[in-house]
C-alpha atoms as a PDB file:
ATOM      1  CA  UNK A   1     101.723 138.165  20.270  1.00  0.00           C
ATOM      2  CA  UNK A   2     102.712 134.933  18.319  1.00  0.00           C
ATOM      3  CA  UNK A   3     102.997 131.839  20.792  1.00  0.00           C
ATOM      4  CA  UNK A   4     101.878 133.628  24.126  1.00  0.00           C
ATOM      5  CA  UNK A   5      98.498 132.758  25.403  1.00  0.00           C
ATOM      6  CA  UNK A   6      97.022 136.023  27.333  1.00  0.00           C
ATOM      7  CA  UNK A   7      95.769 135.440  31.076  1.00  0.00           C
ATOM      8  CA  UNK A   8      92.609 133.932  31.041  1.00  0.00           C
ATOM      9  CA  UNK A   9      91.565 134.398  34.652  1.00  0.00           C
ATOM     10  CA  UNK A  10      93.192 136.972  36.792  1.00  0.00           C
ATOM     11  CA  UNK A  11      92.238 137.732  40.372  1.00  0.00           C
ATOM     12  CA  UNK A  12      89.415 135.058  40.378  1.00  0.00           C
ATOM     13  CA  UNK A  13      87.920 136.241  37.365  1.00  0.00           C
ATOM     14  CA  UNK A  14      87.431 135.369  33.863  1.00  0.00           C
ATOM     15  CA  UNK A  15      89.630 137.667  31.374  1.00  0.00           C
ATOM     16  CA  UNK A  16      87.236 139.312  28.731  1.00  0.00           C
ATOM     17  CA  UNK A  17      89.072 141.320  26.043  1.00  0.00           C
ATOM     18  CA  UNK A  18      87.793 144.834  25.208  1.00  0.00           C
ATOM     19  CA  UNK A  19      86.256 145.196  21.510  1.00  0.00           C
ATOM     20  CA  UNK A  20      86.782 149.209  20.544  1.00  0.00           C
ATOM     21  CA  UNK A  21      84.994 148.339  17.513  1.00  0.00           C
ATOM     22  CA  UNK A  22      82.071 146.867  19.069  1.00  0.00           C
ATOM     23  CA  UNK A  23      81.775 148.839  22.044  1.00  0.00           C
ATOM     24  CA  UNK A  24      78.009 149.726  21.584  1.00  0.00           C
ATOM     25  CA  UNK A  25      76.914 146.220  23.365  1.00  0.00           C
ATOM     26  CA  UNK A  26      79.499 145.815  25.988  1.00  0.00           C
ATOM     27  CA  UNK A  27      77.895 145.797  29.894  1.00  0.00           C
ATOM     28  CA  UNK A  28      78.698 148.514  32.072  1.00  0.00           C
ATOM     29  CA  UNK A  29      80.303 146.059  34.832  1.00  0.00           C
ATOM     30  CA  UNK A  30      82.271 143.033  33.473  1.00  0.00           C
ATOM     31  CA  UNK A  31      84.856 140.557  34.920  1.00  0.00           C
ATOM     32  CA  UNK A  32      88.283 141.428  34.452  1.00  0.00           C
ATOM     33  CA  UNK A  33      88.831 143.852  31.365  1.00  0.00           C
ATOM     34  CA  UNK A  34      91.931 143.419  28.998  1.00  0.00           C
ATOM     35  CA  UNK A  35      93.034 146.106  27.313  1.00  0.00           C
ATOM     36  CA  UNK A  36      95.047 145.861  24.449  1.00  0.00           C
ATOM     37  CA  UNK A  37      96.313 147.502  20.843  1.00  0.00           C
ATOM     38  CA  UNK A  38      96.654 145.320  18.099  1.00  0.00           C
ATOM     39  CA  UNK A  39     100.172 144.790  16.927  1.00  0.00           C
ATOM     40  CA  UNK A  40      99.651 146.190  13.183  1.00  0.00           C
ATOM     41  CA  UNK A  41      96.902 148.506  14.245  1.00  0.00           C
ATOM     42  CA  UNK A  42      94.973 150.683  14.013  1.00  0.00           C
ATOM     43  CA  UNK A  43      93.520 151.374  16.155  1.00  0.00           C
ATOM     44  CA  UNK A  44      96.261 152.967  18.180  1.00  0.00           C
ATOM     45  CA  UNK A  45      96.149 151.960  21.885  1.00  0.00           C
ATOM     46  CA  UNK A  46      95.179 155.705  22.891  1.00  0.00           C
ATOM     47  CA  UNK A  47      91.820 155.029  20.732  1.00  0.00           C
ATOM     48  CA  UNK A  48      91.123 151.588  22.551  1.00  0.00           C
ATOM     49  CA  UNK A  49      91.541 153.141  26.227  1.00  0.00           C
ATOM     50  CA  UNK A  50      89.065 156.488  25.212  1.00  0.00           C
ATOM     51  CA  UNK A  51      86.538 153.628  23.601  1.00  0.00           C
ATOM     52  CA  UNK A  52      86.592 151.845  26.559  1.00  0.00           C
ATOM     53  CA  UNK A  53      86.184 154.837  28.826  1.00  0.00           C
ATOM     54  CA  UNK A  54      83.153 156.085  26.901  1.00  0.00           C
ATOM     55  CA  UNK A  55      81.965 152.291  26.629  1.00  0.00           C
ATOM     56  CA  UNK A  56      82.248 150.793  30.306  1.00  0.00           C
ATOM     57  CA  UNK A  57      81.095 152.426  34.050  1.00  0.00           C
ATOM     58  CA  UNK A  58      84.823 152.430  34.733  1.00  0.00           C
ATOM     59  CA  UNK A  59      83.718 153.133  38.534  1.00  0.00           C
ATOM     60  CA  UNK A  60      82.635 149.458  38.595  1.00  0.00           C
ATOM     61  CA  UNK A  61      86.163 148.270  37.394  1.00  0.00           C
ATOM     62  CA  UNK A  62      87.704 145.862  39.963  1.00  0.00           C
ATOM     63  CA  UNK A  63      89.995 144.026  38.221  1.00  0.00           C
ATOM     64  CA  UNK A  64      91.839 145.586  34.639  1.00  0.00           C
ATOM     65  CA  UNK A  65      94.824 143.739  32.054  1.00  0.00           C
ATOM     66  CA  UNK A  66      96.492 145.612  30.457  1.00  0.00           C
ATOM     67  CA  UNK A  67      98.683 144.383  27.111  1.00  0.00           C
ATOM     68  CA  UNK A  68     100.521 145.544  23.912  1.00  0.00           C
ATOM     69  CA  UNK A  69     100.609 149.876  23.977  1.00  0.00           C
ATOM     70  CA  UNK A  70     102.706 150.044  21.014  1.00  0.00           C
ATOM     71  CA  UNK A  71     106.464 149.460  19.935  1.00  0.00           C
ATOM     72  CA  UNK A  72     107.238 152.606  21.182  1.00  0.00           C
ATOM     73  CA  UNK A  73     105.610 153.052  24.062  1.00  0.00           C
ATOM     74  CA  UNK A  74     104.024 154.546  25.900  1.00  0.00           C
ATOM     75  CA  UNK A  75     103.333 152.903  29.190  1.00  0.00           C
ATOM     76  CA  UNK A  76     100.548 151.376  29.539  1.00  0.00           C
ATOM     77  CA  UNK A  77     100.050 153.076  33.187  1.00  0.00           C
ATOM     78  CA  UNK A  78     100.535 156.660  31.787  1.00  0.00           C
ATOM     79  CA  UNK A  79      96.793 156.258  30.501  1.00  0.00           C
ATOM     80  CA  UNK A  80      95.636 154.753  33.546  1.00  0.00           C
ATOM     81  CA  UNK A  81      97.197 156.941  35.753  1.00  0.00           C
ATOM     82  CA  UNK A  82      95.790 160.413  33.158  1.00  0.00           C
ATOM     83  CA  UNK A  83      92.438 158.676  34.199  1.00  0.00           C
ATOM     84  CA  UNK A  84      93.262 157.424  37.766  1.00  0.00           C
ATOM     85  CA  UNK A  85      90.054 158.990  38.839  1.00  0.00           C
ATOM     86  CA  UNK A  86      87.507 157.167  36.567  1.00  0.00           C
ATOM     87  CA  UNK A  87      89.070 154.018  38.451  1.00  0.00           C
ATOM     88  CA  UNK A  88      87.957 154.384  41.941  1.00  0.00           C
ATOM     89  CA  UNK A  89      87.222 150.917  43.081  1.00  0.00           C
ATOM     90  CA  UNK A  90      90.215 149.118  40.999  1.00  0.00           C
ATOM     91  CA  UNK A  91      91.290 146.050  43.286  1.00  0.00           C
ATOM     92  CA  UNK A  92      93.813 144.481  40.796  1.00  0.00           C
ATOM     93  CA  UNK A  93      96.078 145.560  37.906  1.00  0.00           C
ATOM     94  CA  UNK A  94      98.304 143.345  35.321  1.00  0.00           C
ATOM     95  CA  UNK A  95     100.077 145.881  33.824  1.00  0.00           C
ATOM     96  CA  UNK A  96     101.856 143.801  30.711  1.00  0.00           C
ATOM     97  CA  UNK A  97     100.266 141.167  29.716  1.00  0.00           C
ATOM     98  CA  UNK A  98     102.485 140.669  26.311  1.00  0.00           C
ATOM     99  CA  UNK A  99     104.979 137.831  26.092  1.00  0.00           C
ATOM    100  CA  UNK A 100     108.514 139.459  24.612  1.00  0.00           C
ATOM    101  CA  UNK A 101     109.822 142.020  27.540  1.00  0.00           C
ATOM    102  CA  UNK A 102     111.065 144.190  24.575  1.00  0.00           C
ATOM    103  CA  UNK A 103     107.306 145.089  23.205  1.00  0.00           C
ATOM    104  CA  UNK A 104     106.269 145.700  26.848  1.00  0.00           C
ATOM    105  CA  UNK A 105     107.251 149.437  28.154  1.00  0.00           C
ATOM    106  CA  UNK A 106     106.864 150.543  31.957  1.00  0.00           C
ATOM    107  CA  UNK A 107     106.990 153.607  33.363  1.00  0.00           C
ATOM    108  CA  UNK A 108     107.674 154.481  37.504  1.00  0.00           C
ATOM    109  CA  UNK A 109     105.050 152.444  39.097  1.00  0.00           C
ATOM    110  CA  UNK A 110     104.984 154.488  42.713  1.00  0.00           C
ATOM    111  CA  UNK A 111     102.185 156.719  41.279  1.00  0.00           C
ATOM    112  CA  UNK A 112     100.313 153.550  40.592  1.00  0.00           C
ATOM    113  CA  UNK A 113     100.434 152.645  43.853  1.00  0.00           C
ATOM    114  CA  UNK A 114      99.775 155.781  45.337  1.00  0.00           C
ATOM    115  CA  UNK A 115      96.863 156.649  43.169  1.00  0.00           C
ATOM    116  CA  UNK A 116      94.983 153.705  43.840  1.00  0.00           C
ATOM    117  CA  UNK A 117      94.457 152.878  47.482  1.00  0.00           C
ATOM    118  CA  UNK A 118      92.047 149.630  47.374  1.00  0.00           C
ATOM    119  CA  UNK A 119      94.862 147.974  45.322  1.00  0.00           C
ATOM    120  CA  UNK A 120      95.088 144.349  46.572  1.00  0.00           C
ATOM    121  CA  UNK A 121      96.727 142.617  43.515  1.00  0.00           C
ATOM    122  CA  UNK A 122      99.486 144.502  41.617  1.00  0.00           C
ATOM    123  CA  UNK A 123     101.349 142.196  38.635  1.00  0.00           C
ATOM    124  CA  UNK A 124     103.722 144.241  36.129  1.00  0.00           C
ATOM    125  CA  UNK A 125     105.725 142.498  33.543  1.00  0.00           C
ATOM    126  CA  UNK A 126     108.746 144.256  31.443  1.00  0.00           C
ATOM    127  CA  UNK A 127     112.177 145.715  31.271  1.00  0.00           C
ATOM    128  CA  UNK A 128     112.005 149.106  29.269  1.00  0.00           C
ATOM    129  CA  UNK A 129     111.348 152.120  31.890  1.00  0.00           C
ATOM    130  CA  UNK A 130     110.677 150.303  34.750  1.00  0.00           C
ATOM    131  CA  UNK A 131     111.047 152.576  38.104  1.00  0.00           C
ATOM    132  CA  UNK A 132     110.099 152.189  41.398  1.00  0.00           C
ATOM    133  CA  UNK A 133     110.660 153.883  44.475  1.00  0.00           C
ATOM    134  CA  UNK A 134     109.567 153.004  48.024  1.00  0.00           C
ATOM    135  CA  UNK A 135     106.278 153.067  49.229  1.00  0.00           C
ATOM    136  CA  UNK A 136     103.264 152.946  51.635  1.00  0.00           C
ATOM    137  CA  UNK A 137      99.870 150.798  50.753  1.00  0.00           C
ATOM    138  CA  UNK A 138      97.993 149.200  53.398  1.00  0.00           C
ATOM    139  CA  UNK A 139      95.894 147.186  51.107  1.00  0.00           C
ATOM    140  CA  UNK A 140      98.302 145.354  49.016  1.00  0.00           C
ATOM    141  CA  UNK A 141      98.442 141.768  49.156  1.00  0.00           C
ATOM    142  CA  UNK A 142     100.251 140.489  46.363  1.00  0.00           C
ATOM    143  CA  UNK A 143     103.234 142.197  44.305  1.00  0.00           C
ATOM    144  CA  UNK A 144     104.424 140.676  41.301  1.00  0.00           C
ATOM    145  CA  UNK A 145     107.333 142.144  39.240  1.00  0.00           C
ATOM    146  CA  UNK A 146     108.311 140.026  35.695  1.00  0.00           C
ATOM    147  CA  UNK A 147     111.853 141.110  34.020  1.00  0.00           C
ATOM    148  CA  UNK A 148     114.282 139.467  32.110  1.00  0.00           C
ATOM    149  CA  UNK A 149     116.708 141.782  33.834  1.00  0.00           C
ATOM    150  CA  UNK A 150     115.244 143.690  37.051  1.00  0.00           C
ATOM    151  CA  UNK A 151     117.037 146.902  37.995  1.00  0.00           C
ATOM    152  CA  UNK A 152     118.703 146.996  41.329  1.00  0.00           C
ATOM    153  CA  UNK A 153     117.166 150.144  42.797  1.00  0.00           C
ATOM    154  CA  UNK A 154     113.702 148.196  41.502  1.00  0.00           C
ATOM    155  CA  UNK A 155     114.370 145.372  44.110  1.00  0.00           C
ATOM    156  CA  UNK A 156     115.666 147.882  46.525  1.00  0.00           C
ATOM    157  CA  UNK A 157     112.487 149.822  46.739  1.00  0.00           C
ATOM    158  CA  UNK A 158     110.110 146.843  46.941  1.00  0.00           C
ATOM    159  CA  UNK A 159     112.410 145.921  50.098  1.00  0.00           C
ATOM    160  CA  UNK A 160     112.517 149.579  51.276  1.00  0.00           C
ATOM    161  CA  UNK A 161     108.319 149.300  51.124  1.00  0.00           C
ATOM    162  CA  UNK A 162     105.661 149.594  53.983  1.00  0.00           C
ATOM    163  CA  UNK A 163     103.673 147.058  53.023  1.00  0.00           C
ATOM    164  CA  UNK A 164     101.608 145.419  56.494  1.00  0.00           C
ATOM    165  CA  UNK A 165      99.525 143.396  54.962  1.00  0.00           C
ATOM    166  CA  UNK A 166     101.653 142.047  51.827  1.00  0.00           C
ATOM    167  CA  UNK A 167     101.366 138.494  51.365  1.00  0.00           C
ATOM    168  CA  UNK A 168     102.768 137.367  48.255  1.00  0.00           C
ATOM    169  CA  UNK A 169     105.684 138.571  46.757  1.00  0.00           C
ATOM    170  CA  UNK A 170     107.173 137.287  42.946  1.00  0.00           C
ATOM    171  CA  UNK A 171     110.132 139.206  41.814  1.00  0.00           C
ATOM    172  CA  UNK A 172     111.977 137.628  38.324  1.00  0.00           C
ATOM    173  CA  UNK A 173     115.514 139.118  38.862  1.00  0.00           C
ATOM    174  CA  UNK A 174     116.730 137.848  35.527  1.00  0.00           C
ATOM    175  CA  UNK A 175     120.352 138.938  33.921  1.00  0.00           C
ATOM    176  CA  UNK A 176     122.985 141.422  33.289  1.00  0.00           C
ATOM    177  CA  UNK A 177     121.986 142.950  30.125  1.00  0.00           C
ATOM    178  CA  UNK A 178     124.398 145.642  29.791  1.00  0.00           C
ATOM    179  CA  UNK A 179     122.562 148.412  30.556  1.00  0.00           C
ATOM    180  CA  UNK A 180     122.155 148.890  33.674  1.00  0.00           C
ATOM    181  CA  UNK A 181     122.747 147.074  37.723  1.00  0.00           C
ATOM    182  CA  UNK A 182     120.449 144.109  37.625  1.00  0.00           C
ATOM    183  CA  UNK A 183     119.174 143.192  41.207  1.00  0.00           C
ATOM    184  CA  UNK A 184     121.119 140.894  42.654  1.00  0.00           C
ATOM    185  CA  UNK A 185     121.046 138.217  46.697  1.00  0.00           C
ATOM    186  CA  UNK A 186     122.400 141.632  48.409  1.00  0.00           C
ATOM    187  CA  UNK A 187     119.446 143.886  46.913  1.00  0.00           C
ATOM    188  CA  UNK A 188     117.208 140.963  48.759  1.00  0.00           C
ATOM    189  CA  UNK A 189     118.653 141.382  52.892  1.00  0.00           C
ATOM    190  CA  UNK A 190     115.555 143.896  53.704  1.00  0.00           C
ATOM    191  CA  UNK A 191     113.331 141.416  53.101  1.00  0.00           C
ATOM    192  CA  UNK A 192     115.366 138.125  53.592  1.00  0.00           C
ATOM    193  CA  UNK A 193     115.772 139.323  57.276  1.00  0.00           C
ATOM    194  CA  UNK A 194     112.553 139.530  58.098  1.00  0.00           C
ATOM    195  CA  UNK A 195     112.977 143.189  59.294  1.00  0.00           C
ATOM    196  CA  UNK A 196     110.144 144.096  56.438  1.00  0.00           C
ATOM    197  CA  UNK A 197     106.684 142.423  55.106  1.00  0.00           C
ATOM    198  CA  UNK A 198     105.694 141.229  58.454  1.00  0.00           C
ATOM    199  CA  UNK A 199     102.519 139.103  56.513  1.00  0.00           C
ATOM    200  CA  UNK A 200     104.863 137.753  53.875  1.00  0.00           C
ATOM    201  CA  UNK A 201     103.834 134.160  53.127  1.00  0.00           C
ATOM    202  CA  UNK A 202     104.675 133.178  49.803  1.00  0.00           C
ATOM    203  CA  UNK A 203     107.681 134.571  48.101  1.00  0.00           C
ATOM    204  CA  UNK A 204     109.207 133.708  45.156  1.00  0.00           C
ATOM    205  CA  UNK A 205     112.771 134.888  43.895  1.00  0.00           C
ATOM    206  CA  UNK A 206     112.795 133.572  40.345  1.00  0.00           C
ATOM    207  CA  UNK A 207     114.487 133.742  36.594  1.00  0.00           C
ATOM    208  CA  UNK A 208     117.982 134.514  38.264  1.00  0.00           C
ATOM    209  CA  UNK A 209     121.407 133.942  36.625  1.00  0.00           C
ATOM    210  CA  UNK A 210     122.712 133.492  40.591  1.00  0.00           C
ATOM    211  CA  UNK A 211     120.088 131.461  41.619  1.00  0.00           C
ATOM    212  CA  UNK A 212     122.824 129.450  43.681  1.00  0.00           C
ATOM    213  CA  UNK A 213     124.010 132.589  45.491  1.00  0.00           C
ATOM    214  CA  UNK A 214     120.206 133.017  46.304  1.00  0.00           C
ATOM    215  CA  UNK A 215     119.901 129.746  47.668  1.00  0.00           C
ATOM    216  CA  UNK A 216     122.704 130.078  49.881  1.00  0.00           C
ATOM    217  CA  UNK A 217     121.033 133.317  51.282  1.00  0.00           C
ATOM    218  CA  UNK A 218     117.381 131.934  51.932  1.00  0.00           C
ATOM    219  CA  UNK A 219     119.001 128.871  53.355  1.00  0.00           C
ATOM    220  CA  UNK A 220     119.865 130.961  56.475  1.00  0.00           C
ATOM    221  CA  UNK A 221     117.200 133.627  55.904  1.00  0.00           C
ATOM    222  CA  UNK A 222     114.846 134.151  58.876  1.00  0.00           C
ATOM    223  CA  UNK A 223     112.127 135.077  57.101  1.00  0.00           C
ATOM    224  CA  UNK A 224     111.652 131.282  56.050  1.00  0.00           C
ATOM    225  CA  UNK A 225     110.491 130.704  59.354  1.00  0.00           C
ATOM    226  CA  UNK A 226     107.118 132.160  58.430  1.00  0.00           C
ATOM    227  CA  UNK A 227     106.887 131.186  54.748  1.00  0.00           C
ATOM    228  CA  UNK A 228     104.288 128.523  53.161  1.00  0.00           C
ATOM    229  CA  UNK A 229     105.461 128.382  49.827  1.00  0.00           C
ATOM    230  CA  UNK A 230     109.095 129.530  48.207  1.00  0.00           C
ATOM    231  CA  UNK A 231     110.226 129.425  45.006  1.00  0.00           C
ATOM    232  CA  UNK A 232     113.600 129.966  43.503  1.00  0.00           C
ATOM    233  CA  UNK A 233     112.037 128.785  39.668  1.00  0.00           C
ATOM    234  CA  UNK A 234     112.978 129.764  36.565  1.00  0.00           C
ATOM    235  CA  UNK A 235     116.415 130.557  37.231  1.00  0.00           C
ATOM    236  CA  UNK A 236     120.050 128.559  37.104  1.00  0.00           C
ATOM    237  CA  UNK A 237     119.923 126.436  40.064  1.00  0.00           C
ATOM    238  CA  UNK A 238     122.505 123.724  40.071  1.00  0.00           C
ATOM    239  CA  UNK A 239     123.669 121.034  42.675  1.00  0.00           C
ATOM    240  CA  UNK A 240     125.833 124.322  44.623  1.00  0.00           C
ATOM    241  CA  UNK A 241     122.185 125.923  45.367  1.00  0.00           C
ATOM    242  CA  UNK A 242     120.160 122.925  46.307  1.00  0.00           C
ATOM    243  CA  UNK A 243     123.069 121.857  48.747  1.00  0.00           C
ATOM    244  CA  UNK A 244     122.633 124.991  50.573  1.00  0.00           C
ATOM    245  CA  UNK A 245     119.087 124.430  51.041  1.00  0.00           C
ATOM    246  CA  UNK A 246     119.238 120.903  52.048  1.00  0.00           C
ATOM    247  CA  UNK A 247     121.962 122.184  54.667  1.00  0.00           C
ATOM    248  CA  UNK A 248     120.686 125.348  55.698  1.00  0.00           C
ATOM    249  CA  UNK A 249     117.402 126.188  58.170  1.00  0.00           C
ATOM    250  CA  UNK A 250     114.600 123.148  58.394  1.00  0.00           C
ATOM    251  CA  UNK A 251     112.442 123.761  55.465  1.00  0.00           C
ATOM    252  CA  UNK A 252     109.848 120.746  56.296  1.00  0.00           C
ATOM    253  CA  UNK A 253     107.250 123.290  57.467  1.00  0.00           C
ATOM    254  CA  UNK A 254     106.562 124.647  54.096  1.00  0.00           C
ATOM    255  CA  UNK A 255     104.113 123.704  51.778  1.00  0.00           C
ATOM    256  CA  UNK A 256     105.670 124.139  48.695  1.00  0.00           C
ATOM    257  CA  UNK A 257     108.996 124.494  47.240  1.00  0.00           C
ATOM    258  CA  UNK A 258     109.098 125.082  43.858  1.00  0.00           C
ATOM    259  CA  UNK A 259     112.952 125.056  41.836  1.00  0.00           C
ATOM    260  CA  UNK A 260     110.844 124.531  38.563  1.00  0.00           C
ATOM    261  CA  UNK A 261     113.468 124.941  35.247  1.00  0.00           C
ATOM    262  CA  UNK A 262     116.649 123.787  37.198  1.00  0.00           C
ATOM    263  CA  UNK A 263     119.976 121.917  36.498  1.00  0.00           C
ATOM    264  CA  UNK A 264     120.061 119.275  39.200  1.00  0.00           C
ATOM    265  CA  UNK A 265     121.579 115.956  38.786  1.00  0.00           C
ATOM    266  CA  UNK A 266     119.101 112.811  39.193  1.00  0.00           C
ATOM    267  CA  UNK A 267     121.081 112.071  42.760  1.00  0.00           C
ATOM    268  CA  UNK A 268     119.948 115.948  43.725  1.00  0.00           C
ATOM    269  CA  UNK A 269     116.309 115.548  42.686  1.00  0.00           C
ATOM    270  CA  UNK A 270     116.422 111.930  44.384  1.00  0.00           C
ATOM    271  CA  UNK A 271     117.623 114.187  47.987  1.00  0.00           C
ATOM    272  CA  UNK A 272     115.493 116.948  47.451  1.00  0.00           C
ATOM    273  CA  UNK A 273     112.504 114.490  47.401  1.00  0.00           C
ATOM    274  CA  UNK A 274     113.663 112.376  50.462  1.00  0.00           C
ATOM    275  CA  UNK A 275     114.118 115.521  52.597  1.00  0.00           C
ATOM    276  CA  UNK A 276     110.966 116.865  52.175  1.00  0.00           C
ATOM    277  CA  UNK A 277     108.643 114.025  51.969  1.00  0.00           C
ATOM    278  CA  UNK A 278     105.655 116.291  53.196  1.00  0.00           C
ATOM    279  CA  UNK A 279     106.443 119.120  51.011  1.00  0.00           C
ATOM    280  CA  UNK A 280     105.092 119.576  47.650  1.00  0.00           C
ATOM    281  CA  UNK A 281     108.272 119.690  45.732  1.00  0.00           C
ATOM    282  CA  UNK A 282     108.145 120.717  42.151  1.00  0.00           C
ATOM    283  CA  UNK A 283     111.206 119.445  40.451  1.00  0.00           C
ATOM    284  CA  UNK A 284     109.946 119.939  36.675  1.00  0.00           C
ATOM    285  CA  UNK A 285     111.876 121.219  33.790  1.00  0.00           C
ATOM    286  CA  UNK A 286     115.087 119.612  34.376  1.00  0.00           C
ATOM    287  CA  UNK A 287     117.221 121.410  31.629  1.00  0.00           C
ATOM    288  CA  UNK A 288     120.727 120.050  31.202  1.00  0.00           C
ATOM    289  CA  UNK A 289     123.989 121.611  30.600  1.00  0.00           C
ATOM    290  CA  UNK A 290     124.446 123.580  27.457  1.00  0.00           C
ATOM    291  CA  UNK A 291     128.002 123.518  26.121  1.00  0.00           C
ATOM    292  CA  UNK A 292     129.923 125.960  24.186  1.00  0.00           C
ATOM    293  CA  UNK A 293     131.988 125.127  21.651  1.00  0.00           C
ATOM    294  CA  UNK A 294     134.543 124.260  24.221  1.00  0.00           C
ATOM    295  CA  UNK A 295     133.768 121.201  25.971  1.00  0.00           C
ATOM    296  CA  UNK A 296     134.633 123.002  29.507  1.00  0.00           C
ATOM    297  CA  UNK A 297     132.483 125.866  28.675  1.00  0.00           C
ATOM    298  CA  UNK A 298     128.889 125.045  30.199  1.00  0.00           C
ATOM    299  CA  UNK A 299     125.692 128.129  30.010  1.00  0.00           C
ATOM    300  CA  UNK A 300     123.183 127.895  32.388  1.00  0.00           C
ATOM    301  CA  UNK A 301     120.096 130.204  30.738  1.00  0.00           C
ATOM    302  CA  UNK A 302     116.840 131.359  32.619  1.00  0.00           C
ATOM    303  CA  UNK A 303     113.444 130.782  31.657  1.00  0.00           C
ATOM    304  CA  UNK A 304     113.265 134.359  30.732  1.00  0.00           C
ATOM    305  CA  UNK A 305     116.185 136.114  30.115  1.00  0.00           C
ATOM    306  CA  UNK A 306     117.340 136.079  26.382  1.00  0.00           C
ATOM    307  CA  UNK A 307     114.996 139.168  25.214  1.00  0.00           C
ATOM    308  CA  UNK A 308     117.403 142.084  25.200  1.00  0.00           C
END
């Protein structure tokens, strides 16, 4: 897609993009294989996944991108999972690798999880058709979920999830679109609480229109307790949301803290700084206040959150 650069390197290994039209010379085991259709086709992205199952020893997959299926759909894990057998060592999944949530369509991600038990990395990005429902995996290490608009019962099965050994978890609630309940702080108590992810150690709650409202939440969250790294990026945070940090539950054992695409004053950032001297704070991507055409009317956007 025009002005998104695909992942180079995913799971510790170089991104190599699947040729269906030169498949004859391609290696039985490569790094990490992106799949994708292009957007004006042909081929369709049917043809590119059966090329690249009669092309690679898809037993020696570990790590698999996939991009672009098509306007229309379908998901790109409906062909994975019709061929969930062919994958029998697959460590770690992108599933969306495409830069406008509108192009990118999901489908209910349990099977995914289910059908693929060494799973240590799972990172899905999108909006149309995304499901979820709760589930058991006692590999996964790392969950990442990208939407410009999350659905509620989404965030409520991640929490809901038996997930031991989980360590990182990224979940981009974004905004109301309309269509549907959009996870909101409430959707987040499971795992704010601590009562779930006992090996949580970096989580980040990003691209939120109440980022605040989040803020005031992790401030007294005990799950912070155990955290290296948080992030609350992306999203609308304003003076409100950084006050309940710097207010709330010591936060000088973490690592990092990163508020990344924020509306903090200069005297905010200035705090922030002096209160976690030890901390690697990143404060980038201070945005300003957009005004309406009234001068009291102020919009504070996410990062990504304006592709409905």
């Amino acid at each position: 897609m025009p002005g998104y650069q695909r992942s180079k390197e995913f799971h510790g290994q170089s991104v190599v993009e699947f040729d269906p039209g030169g498949a004859g010379g391609v290696v039985p085991q490569g790094p990490a294989w992106h799949l994708s259709a292009p957007v004006s086709g042909p081929p369709e992205f049917h043809e590119v996944f059966e090329r690249f199952l009669g092309a690679v020893d898809t037993t020696q997959v570990n790590v698999l991108v996939m991009g672009f299926t098509g306007f229309d759909g379908p998901a790109a894990a409906t062909f994975l999972l019709e061929a969930a057998d062919r994958f029998p060592n697959l460590q770690a999944l992108f599933l969306g690798d495409e830069r406008s949530f509108e192009w990118i369509w999901q489908t209910d991600l349990t099977p995914v999880a289910e059908r693929f038990p060494l799973l240590e990395r799972l990172e899905v990005r999108g909006k149309q058709g995304l499901e979820l429902r709760p589930f058991h995996h006692a590999v996964l290490k790392t969950l990442r979920l990208e939407s410009c608009c999350l659905p509620s019962d989404v965030m409520q099965a991640v929490a809901a999830s038996d997930l031991p050994v989980l360590e990182r978890l990224d979940v981009w609630l974004g905004v109301d679109d309309g269509e549907g309940e959009v996870a909101d702080e409430y959707d987040l108590e499971p795992v704010l609480s601590g009562e779930r992810l006992p090996s949580l150690r970096f989580l980040g709650l990003e691209n939120s229109a109440v980022q605040n409202e989040i803020a005031e939440r992790v401030a007294t969250a005990p799950v912070v307790a155990r955290l290296r790294s948080l992030s609350l990026a992306r999203g609308t945070l304003t003076d409100e949301g950084a006050e309940s940090l710097l207010s709330g539950q010591p936060l000088t054992h973490l690592r990092r803290l990163d508020l990344h695409h924020h509306y903090l004053s200069e005297h905010m950032m200035e705090r922030l700084r002096t209160a976690f001297p030890s901390t690697d704070v990143d404060l980038s991507g201070a945005m300003g206040e957009y005004h309406g055409p009234f001068d009291e009317e102020v919009y504070n956007f996410v990062a990504d959150g304006r592709d409905f």
